[in-house]
C-alpha atoms as a PDB file:
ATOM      1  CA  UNK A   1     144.753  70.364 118.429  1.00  0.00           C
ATOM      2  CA  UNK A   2     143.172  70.581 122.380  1.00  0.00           C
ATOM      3  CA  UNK A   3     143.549  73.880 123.966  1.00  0.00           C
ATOM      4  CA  UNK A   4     146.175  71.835 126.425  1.00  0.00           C
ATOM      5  CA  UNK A   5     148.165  71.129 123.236  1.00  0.00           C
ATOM      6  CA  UNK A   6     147.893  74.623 122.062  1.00  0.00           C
ATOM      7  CA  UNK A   7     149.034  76.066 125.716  1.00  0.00           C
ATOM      8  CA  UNK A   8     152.240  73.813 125.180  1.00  0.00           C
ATOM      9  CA  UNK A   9     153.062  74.744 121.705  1.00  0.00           C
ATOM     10  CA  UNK A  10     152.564  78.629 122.986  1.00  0.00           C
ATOM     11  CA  UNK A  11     155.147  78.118 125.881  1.00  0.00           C
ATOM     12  CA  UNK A  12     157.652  76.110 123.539  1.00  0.00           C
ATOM     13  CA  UNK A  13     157.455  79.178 121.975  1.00  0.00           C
ATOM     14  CA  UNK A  14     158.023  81.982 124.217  1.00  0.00           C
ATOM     15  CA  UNK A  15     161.337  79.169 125.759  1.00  0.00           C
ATOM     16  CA  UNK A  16     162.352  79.491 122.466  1.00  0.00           C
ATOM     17  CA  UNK A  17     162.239  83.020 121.149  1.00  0.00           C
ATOM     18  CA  UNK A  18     162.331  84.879 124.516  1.00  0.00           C
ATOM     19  CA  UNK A  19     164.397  82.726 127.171  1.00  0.00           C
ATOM     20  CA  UNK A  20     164.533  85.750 129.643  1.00  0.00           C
ATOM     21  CA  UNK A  21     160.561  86.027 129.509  1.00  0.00           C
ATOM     22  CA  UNK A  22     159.160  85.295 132.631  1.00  0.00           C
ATOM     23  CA  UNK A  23     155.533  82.921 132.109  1.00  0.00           C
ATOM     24  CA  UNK A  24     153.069  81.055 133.626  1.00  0.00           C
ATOM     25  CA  UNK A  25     150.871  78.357 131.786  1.00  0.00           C
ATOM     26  CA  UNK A  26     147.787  77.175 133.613  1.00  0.00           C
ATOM     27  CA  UNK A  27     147.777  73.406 133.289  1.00  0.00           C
ATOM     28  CA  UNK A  28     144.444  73.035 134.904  1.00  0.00           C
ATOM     29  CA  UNK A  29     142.409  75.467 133.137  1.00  0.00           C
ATOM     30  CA  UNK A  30     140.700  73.094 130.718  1.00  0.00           C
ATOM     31  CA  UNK A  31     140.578  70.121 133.346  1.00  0.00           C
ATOM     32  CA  UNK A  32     136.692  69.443 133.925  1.00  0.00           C
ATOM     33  CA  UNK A  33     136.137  69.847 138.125  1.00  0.00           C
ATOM     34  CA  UNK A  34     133.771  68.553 140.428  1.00  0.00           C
ATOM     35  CA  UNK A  35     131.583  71.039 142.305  1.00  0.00           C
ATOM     36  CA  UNK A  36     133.755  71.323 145.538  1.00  0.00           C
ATOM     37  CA  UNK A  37     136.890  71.613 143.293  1.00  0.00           C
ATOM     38  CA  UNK A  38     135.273  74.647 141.299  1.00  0.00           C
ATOM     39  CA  UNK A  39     134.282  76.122 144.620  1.00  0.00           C
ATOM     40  CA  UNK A  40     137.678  75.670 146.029  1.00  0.00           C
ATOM     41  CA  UNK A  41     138.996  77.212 142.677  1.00  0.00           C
ATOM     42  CA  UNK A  42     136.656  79.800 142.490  1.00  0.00           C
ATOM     43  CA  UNK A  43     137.596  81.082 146.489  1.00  0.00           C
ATOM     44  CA  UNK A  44     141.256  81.008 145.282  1.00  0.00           C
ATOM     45  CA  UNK A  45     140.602  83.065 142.373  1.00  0.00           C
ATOM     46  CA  UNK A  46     139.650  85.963 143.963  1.00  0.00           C
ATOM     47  CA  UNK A  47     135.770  84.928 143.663  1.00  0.00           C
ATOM     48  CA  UNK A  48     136.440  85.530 139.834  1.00  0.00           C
ATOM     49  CA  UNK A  49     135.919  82.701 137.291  1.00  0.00           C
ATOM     50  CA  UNK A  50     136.924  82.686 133.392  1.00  0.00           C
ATOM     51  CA  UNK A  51     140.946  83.577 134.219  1.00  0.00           C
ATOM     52  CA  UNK A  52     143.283  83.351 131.313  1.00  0.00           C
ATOM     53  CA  UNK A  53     145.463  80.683 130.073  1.00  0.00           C
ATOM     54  CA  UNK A  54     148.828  82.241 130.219  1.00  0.00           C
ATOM     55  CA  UNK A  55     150.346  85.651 131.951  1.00  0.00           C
ATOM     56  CA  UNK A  56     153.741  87.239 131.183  1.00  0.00           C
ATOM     57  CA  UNK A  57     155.058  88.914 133.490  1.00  0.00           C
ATOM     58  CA  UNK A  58     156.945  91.202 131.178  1.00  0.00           C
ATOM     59  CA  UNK A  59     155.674  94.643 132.034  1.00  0.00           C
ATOM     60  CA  UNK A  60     156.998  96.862 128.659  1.00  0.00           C
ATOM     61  CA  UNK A  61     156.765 100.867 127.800  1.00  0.00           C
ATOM     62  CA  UNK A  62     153.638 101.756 126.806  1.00  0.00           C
ATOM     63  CA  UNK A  63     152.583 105.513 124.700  1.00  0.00           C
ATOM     64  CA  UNK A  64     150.475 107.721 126.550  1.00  0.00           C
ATOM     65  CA  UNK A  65     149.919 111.445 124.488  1.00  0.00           C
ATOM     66  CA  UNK A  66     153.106 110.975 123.360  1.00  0.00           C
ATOM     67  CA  UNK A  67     154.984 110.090 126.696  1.00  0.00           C
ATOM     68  CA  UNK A  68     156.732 106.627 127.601  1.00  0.00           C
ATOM     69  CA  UNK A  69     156.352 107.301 131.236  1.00  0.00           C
ATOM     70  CA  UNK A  70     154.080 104.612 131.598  1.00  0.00           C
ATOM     71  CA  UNK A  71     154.272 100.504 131.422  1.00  0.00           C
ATOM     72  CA  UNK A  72     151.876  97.806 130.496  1.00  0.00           C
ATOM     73  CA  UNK A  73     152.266  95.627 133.755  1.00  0.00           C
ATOM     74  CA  UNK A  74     151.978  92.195 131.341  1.00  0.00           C
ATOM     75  CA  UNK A  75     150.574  90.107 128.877  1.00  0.00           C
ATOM     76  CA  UNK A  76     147.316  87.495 129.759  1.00  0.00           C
ATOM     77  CA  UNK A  77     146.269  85.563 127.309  1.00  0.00           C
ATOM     78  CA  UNK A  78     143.176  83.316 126.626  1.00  0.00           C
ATOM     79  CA  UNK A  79     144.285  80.396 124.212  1.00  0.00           C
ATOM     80  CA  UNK A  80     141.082  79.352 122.045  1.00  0.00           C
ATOM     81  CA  UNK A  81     141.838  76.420 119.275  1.00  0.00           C
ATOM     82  CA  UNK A  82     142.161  77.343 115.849  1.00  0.00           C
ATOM     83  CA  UNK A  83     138.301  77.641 114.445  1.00  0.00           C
ATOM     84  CA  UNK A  84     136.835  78.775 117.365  1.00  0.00           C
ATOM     85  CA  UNK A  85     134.098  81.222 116.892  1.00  0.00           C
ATOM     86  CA  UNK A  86     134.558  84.063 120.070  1.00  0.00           C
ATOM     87  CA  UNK A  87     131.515  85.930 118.489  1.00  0.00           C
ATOM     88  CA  UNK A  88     127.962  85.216 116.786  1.00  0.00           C
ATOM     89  CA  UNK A  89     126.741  86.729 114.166  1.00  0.00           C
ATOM     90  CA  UNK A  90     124.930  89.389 116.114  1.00  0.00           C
ATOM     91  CA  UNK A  91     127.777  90.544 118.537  1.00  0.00           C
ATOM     92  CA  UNK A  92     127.264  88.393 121.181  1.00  0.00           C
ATOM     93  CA  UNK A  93     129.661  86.489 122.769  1.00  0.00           C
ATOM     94  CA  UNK A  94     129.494  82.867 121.501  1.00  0.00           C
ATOM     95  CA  UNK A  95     129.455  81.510 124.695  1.00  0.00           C
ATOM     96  CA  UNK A  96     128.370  82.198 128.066  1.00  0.00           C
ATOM     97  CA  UNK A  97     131.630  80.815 129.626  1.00  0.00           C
ATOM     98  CA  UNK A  98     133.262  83.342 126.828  1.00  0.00           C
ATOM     99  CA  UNK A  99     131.763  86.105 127.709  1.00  0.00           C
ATOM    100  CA  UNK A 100     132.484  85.765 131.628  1.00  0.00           C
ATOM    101  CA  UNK A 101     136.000  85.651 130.277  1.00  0.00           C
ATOM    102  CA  UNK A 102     135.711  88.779 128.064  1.00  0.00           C
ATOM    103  CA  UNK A 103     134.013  90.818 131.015  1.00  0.00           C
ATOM    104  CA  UNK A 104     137.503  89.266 133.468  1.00  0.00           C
ATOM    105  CA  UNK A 105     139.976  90.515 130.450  1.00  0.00           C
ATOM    106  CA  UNK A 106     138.030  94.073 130.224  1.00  0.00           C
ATOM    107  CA  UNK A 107     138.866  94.144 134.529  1.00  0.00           C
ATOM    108  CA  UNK A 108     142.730  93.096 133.910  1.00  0.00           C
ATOM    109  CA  UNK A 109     142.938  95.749 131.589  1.00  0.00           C
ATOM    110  CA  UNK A 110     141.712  98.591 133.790  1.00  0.00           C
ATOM    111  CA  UNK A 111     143.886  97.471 135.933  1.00  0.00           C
ATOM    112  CA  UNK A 112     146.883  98.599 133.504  1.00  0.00           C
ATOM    113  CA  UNK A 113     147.345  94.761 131.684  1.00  0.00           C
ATOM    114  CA  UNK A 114     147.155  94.048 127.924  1.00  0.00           C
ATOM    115  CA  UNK A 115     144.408  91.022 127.463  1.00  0.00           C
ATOM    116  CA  UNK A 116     143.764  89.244 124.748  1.00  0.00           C
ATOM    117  CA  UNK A 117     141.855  86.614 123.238  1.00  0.00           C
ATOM    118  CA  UNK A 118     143.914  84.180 120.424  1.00  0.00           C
ATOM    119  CA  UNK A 119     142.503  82.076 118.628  1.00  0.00           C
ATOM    120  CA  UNK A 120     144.913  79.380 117.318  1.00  0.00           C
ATOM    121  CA  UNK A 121     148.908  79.222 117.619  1.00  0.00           C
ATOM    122  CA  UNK A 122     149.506  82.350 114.800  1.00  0.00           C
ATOM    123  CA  UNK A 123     147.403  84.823 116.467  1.00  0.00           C
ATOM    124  CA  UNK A 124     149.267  83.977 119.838  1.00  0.00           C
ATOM    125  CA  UNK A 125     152.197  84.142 118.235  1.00  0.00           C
ATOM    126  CA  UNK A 126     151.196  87.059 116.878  1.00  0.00           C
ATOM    127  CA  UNK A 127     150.295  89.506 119.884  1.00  0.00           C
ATOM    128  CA  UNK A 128     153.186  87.738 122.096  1.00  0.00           C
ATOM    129  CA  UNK A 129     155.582  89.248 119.473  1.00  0.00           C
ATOM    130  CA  UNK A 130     153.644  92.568 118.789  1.00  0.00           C
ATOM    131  CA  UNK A 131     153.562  92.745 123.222  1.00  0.00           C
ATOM    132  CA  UNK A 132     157.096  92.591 123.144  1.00  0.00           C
ATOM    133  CA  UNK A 133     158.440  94.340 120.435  1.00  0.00           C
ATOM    134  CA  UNK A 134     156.769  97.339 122.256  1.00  0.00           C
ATOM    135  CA  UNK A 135     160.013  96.775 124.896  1.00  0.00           C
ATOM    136  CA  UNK A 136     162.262  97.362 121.311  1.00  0.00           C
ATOM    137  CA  UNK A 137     160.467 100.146 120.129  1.00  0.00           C
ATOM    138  CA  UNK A 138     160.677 102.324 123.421  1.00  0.00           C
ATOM    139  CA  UNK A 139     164.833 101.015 123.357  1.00  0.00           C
ATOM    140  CA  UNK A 140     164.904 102.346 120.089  1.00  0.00           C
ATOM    141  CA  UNK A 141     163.730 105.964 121.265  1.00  0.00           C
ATOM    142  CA  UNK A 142     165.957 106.339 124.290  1.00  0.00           C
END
């Protein structure tokens, strides 16, 4: 399965088992640019390369010393195809490319976002339903 295939399958998925979740897919992320594309890209980006596949633009309670004053503002997601390898054996990031996305995830999450690498459909699947159920959990406690 291509990364494109696995993006689909992801968003099939959130249509499915959370119509009222807003999300955005980006189509082009695996399409292969030519240098003025990338640089046009890159400006339009924020000067930032190594974005993530899919946002949702959920934002949910979030625990904070034991107060649900605060929210996670959403959900990005980097969709890797089942088998990849994020890490070598020695800690390193596998790829350069991989670890320019790590070091964009680690900024997103300052910035009050959950990011998250996935590799393959069930570990999407996976932190899209753990992400959300966080929304039930807080319901639960009101």
């Amino acid at each position: 399965m291509t990364e494109s295939e696995l993006q689909q399958q992801v968003a099939g998925y959130l249509r499915l088992r959370y119509p009222g979740v807003v999300f955005h897919s980006d189509y082009g992320s695996g399409v292969k640019l030519t240098a003025r594309q990338a640089a046009i890209q890159k400006r339009q980006n924020g000067g930032l390369r190594g974005w993530p596949d899919m946002f949702i633009a959920h934002p949910v309670p979030r625990c904070i010393d034991g107060s649900w004053d605060y929210q996670w503002c959403g959900l990005f997601i980097e969709l890797k195809k089942a088998g990849t390898r994020l890490k070598k054996k020695n800690g390193e990031w596998a790829t350069p490319h991989i670890a320019e996305q790590a070091k964009l995830m680690e900024l997103l999450r300052e910035r009050g976002f959950v990011a998250e690498f996935a590799v393959g459909y069930f570990e999407a699947k996976s932190i899209i339903d753990d992400y959300l159920k966080l929304e039930d959990i807080q319901n639960e406690r009101r």
